[in-house]
Protein backbone atom coordinates (compact mmCIF):
# COMPACT_ATOMS: atom_id res chain seq x y z
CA UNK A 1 18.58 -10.00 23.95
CA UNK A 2 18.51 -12.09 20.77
CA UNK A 3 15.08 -13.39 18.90
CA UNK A 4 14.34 -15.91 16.44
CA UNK A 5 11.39 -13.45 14.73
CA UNK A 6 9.97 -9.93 15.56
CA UNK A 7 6.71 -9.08 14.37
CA UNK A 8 6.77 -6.29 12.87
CA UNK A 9 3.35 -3.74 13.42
CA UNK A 10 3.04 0.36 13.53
CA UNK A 11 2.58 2.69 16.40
CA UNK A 12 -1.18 2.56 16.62
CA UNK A 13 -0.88 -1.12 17.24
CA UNK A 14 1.70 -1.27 19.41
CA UNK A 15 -0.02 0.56 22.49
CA UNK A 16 -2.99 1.84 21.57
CA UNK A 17 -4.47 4.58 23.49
CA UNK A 18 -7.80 2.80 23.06
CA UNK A 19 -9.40 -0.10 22.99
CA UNK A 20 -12.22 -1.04 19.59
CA UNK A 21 -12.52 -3.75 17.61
CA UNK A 22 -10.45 -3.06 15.26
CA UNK A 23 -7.62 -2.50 17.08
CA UNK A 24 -8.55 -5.65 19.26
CA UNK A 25 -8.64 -7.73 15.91
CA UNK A 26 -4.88 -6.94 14.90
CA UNK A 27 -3.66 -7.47 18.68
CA UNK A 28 -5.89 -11.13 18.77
CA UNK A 29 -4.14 -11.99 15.45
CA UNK A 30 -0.82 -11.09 16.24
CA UNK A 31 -0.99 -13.10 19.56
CA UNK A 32 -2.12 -16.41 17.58
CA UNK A 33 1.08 -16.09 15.55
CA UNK A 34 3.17 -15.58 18.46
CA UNK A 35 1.64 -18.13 20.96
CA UNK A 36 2.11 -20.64 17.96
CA UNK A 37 5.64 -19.55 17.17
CA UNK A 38 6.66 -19.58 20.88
CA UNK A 39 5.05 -23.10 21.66
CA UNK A 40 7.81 -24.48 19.00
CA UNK A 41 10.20 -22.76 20.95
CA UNK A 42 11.16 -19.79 19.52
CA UNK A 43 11.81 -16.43 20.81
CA UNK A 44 9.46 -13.81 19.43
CA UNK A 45 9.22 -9.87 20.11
CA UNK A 46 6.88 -7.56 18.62
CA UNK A 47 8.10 -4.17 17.30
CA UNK A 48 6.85 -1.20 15.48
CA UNK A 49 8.91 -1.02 12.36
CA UNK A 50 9.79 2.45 13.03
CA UNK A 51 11.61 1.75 16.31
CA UNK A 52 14.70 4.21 16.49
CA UNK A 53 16.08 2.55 19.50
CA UNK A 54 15.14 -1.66 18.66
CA UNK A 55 18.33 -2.87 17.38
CA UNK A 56 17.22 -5.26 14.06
CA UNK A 57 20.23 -7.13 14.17
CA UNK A 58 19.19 -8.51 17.46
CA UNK A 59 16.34 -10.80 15.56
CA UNK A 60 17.14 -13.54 12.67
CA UNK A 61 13.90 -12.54 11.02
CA UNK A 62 10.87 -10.13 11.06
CA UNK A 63 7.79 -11.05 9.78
CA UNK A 64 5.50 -8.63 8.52
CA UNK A 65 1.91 -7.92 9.79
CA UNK A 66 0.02 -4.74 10.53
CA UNK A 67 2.53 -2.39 8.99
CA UNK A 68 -0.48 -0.24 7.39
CA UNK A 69 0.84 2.79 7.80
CA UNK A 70 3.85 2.47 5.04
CA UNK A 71 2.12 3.88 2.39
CA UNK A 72 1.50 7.41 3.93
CA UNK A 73 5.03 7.43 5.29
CA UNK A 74 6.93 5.59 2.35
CA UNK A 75 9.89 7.11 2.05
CA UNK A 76 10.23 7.28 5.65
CA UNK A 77 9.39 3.47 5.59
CA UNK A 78 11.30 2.63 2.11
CA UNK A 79 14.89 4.39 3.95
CA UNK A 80 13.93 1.55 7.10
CA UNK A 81 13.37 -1.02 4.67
CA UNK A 82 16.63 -0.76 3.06
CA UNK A 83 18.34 -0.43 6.12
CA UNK A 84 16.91 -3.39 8.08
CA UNK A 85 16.98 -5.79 4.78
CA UNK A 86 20.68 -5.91 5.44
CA UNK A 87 20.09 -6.50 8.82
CA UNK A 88 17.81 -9.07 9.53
CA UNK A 89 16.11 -11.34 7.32
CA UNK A 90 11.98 -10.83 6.36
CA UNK A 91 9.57 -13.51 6.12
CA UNK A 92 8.93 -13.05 3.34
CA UNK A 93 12.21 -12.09 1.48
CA UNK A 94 12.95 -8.64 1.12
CA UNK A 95 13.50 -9.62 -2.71
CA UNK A 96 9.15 -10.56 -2.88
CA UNK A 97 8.24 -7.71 -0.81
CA UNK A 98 9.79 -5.00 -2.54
CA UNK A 99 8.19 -6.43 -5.79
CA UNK A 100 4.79 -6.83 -4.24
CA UNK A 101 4.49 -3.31 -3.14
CA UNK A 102 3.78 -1.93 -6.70
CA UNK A 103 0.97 -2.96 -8.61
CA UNK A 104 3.21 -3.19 -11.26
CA UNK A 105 3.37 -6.95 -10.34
CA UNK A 106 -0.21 -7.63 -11.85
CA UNK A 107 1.24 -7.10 -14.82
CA UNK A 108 4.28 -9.60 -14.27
CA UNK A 109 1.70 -12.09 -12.97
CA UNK A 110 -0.36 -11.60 -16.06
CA UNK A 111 2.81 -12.45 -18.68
CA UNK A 112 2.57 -15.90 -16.86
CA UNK A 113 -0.75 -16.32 -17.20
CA UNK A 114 -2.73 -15.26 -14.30
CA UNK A 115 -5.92 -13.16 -15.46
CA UNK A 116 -6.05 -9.86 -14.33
CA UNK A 117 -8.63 -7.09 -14.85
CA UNK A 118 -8.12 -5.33 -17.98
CA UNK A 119 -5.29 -2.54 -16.58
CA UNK A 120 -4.07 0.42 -18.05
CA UNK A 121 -0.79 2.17 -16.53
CA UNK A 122 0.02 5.86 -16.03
CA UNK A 123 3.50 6.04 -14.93
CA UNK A 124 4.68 9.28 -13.09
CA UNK A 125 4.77 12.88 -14.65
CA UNK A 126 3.50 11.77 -18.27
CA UNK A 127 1.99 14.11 -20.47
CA UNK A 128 -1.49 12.98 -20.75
CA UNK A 129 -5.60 14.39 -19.53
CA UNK A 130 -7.99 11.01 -18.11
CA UNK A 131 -9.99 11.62 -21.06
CA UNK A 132 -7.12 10.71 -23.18
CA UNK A 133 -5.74 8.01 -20.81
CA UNK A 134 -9.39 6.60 -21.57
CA UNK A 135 -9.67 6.58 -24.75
CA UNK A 136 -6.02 4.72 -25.00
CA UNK A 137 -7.57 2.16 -22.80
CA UNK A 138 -10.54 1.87 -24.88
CA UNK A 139 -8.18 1.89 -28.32
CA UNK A 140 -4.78 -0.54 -27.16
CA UNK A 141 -6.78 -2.15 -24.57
CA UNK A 142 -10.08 -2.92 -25.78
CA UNK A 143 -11.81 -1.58 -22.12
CA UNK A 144 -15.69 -2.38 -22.81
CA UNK A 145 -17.33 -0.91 -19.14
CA UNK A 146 -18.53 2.43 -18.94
CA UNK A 147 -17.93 2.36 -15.49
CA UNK A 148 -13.59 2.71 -14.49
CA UNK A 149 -11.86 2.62 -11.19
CA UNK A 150 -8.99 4.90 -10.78
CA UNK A 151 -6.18 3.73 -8.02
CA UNK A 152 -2.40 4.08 -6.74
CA UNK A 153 -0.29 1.50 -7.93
CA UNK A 154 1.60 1.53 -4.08
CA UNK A 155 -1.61 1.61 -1.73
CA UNK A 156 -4.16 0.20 0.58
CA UNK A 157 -7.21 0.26 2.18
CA UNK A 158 -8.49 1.81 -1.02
CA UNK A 159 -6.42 4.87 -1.00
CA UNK A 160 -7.11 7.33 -3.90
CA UNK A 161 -9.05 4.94 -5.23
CA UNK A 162 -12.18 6.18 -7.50
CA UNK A 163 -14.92 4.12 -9.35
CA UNK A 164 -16.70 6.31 -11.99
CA UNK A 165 -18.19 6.68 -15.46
CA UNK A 166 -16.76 8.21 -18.30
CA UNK A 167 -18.96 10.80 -19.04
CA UNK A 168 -17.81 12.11 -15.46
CA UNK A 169 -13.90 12.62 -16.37
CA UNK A 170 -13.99 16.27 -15.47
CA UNK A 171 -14.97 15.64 -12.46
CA UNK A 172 -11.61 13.85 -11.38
CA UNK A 173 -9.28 15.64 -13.63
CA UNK A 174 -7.37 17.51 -11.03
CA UNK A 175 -7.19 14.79 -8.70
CA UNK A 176 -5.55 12.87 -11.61
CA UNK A 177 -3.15 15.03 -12.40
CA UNK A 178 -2.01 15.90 -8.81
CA UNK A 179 -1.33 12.13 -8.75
CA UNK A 180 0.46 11.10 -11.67
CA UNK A 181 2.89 14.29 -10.82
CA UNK A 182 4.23 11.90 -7.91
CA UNK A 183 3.05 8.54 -8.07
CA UNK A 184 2.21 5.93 -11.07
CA UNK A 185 -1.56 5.26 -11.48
CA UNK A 186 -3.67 2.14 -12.73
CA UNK A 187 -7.31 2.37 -14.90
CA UNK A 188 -8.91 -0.36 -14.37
CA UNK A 189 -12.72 -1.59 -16.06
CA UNK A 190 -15.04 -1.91 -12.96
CA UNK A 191 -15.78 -5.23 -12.26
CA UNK A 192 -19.64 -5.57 -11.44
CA UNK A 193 -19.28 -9.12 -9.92
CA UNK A 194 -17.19 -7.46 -7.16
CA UNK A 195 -20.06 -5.83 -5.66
CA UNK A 196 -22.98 -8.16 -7.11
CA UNK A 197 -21.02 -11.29 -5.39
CA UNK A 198 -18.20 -10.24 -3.19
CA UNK A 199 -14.29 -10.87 -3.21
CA UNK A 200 -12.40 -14.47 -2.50
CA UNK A 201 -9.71 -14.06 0.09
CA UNK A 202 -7.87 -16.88 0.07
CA UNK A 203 -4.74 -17.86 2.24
CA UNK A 204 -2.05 -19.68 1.00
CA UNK A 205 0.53 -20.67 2.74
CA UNK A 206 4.16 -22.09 1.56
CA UNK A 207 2.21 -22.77 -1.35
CA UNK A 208 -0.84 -25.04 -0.18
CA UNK A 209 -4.74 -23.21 0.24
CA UNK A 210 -5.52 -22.79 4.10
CA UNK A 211 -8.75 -20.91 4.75
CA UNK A 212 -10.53 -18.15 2.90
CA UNK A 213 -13.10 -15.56 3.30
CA UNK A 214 -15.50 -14.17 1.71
CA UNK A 215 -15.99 -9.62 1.54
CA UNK A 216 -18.54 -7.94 0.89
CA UNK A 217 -18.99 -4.08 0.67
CA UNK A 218 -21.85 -2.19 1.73
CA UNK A 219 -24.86 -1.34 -0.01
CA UNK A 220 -24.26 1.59 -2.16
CA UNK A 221 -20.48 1.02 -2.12
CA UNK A 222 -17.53 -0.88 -3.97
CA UNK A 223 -15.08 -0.96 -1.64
CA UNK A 224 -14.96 -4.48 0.36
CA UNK A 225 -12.57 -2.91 2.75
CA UNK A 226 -13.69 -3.01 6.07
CA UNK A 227 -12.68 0.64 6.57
CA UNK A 228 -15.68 1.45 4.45
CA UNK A 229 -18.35 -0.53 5.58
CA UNK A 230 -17.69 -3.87 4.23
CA UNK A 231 -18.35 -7.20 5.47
CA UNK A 232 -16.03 -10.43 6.18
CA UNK A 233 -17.75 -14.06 6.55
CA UNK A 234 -15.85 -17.56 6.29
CA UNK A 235 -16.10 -18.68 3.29
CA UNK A 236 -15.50 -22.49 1.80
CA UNK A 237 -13.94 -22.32 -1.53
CA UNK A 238 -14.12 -25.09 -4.69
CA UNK A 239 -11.81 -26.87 -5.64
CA UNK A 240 -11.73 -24.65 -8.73
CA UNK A 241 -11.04 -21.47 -6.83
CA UNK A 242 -8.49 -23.17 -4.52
CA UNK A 243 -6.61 -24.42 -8.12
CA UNK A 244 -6.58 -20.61 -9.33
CA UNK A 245 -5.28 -19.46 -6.03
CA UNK A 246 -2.16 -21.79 -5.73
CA UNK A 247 -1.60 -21.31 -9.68
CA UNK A 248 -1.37 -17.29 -8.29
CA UNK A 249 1.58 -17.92 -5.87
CA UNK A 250 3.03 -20.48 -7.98
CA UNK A 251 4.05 -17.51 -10.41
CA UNK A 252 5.70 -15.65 -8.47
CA UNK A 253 9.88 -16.13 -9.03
CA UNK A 254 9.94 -17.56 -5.78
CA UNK A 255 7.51 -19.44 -3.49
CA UNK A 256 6.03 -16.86 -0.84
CA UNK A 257 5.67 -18.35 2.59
CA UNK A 258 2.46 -16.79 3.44
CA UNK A 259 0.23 -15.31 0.95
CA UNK A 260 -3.82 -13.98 0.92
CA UNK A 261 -4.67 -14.32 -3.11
CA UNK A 262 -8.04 -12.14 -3.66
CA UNK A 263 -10.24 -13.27 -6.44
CA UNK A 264 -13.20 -12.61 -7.69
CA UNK A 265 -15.69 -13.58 -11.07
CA UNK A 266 -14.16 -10.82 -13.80
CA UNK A 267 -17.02 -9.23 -15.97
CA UNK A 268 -17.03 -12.40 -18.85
CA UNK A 269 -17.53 -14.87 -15.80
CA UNK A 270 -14.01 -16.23 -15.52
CA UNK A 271 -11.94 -16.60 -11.80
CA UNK A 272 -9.40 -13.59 -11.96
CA UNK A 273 -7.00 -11.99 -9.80
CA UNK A 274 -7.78 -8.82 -7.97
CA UNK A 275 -4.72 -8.79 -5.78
CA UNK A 276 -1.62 -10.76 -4.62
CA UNK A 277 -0.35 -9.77 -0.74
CA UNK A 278 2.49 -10.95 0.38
CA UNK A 279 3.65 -7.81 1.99
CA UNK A 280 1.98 -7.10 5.21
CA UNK A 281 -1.98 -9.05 4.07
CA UNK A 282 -4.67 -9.22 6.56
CA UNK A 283 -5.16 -13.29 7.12
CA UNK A 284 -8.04 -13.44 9.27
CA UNK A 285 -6.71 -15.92 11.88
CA UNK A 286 -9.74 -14.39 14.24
CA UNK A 287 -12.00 -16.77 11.94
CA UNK A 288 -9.55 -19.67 11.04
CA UNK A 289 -7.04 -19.84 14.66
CA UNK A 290 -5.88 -23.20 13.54
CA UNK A 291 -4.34 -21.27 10.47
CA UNK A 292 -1.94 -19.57 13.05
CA UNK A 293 -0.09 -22.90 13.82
CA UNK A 294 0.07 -23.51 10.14
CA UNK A 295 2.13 -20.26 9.24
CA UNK A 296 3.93 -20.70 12.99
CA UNK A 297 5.26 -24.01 11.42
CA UNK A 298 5.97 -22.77 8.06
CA UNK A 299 8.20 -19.98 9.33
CA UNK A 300 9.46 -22.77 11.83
CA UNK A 301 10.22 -25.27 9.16
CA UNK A 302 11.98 -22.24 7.17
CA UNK A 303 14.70 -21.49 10.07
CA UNK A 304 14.95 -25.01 10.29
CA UNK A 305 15.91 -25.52 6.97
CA UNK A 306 18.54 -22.78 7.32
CA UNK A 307 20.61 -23.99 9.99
CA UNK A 308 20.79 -27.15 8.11
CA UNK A 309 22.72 -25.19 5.67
């Protein structure tokens, strides 16, 4: 059978064995998008991305949702990804995606003029101890905080990711170093605000603010992921945050079709970026169902567009 979209989620959301919230959320969301897609008349599947047996040439596009398992199996999902790139085409392009994975974009986003936290980069296997990776930071790039956050630069849900002070180095030396053998690492200045006032999500889609929300971690934490405690509540941004978040997507070399832009107040009380997703972002349709339709006829308008060409 042929489709106009699959949405693409992992095993555990596929059939889950049981029923929580959680779980419930992801299925609710991913049912908005296809109600709204199939009420403009397109066919629409849904489809773990590691299907062996699903052929992807079967669908004109895939669209990207749940898919939170790639980073513990990424080379198991980067081999897919190459693969089905060729064969079908993802919403968004393959071209974005494979950009937005590493947080080496922050940096690309930053040489156009999007303010980032202040961000130091350890790439793979170099020679170097955290204390000495901190002091660089504090030397080239003029970190002020006592207080760092260690992370992956390919990640979520706040994998490997470590807030601590820098009398306290030794304590995540090893940990360090077992990481930068494989992967490429960012040191980051804490950013107070985060936990004092919360992070922005806002959605953005085909380049115009829809909804946003507002997360905030639990006491005693820093993490705003919901996987650690935190909090989500609908939030109703200025017109100064919506301004920042469209500038976000606007940088990007092309126009994303769907995008969550998380912001937050940076330490000297300016709007910055904390992260861009336009991979596989959590968009809280649950609070904002109308926002469903509004993606539904982006993607709509999209293949429309195509077969005029």
């Amino acid at each position: 059978m042929a489709y106009d979209l699959v949405i693409l989620t992992e095993p555990r959301y596929l059939n889950p064995k049981e029923s929580n919230p959680y779980v419930d959320n992801v299925i609710l969301e991913d049912t908005l998008v296809r109600e709204a897609l199939e009420k403009l008349g397109l066919k629409v599947t849904r489809k773990s991305w590691d299907d062996n047996v699903f052929d992807w040439t079967s669908s004109k596009h895939a669209l990207f949702r749940a898919t939170w398992d790639y980073f513990d199996r990424y080379d198991e999902f980067f081999k897919w990804f190459q693969k089905a790139k060729s064969q079908t085409n993802f919403i968004n392009s393959a071209e974005l995606i494979s950009w937005n994975i590493d947080k080496h974009y922050l940096r690309d986003l930053e040489n156009k003029g999007v303010r980032i936290p202040t961000t130091m980069y350890v790439e793979p296997s170099t020679q170097t101890t955290l204390e000495r990776s901190i002091h660089d930071a504090k030397t080239n790039l003029g970190f002020k905080t006592e207080e760092l956050v260690l992370k992956p630069c390919i990640a979520g849900a706040a994998r490997h990711t470590y807030k601590f002070n820098v009398s306290e180095w030794t304590k995540y030396e090893n940990i360090f170093q077992e990481l930068i053998s494989n992967e490429a690492m960012m040191l980051q200045e804490f950013q107070k605000n985060i936990v004092d006032e919360g992070e922005i999500s806002m959605m953005v889609f085909d380049g115009k603010f829809t909804h946003a929300v507002l997360k905030i971690a639990k006491a005693g934490d820093f993490r705003v992921q919901d996987d650690y405690g935190g909090t989500v509540h609908s939030y109703l941004p200025s017109a100064e945050e919506i301004a920042f978040a469209e500038k976000v997507v606007k940088a990007c070399s092309e126009m994303p079709l769907y995008a969550r832009v998380d912001i937050f107040k940076d330490n000297d009380g300016h709007w910055a970026l904390a992260e861009l997703e336009i991979f596989e972002p959590e968009l809280w349709f649950r609070l904002h169902p109308e926002a469903a339709k509004v993606l539904a006829e982006s993607i709509y308008s999209k293949m429309m567009h195509e077969k005029a060409f």
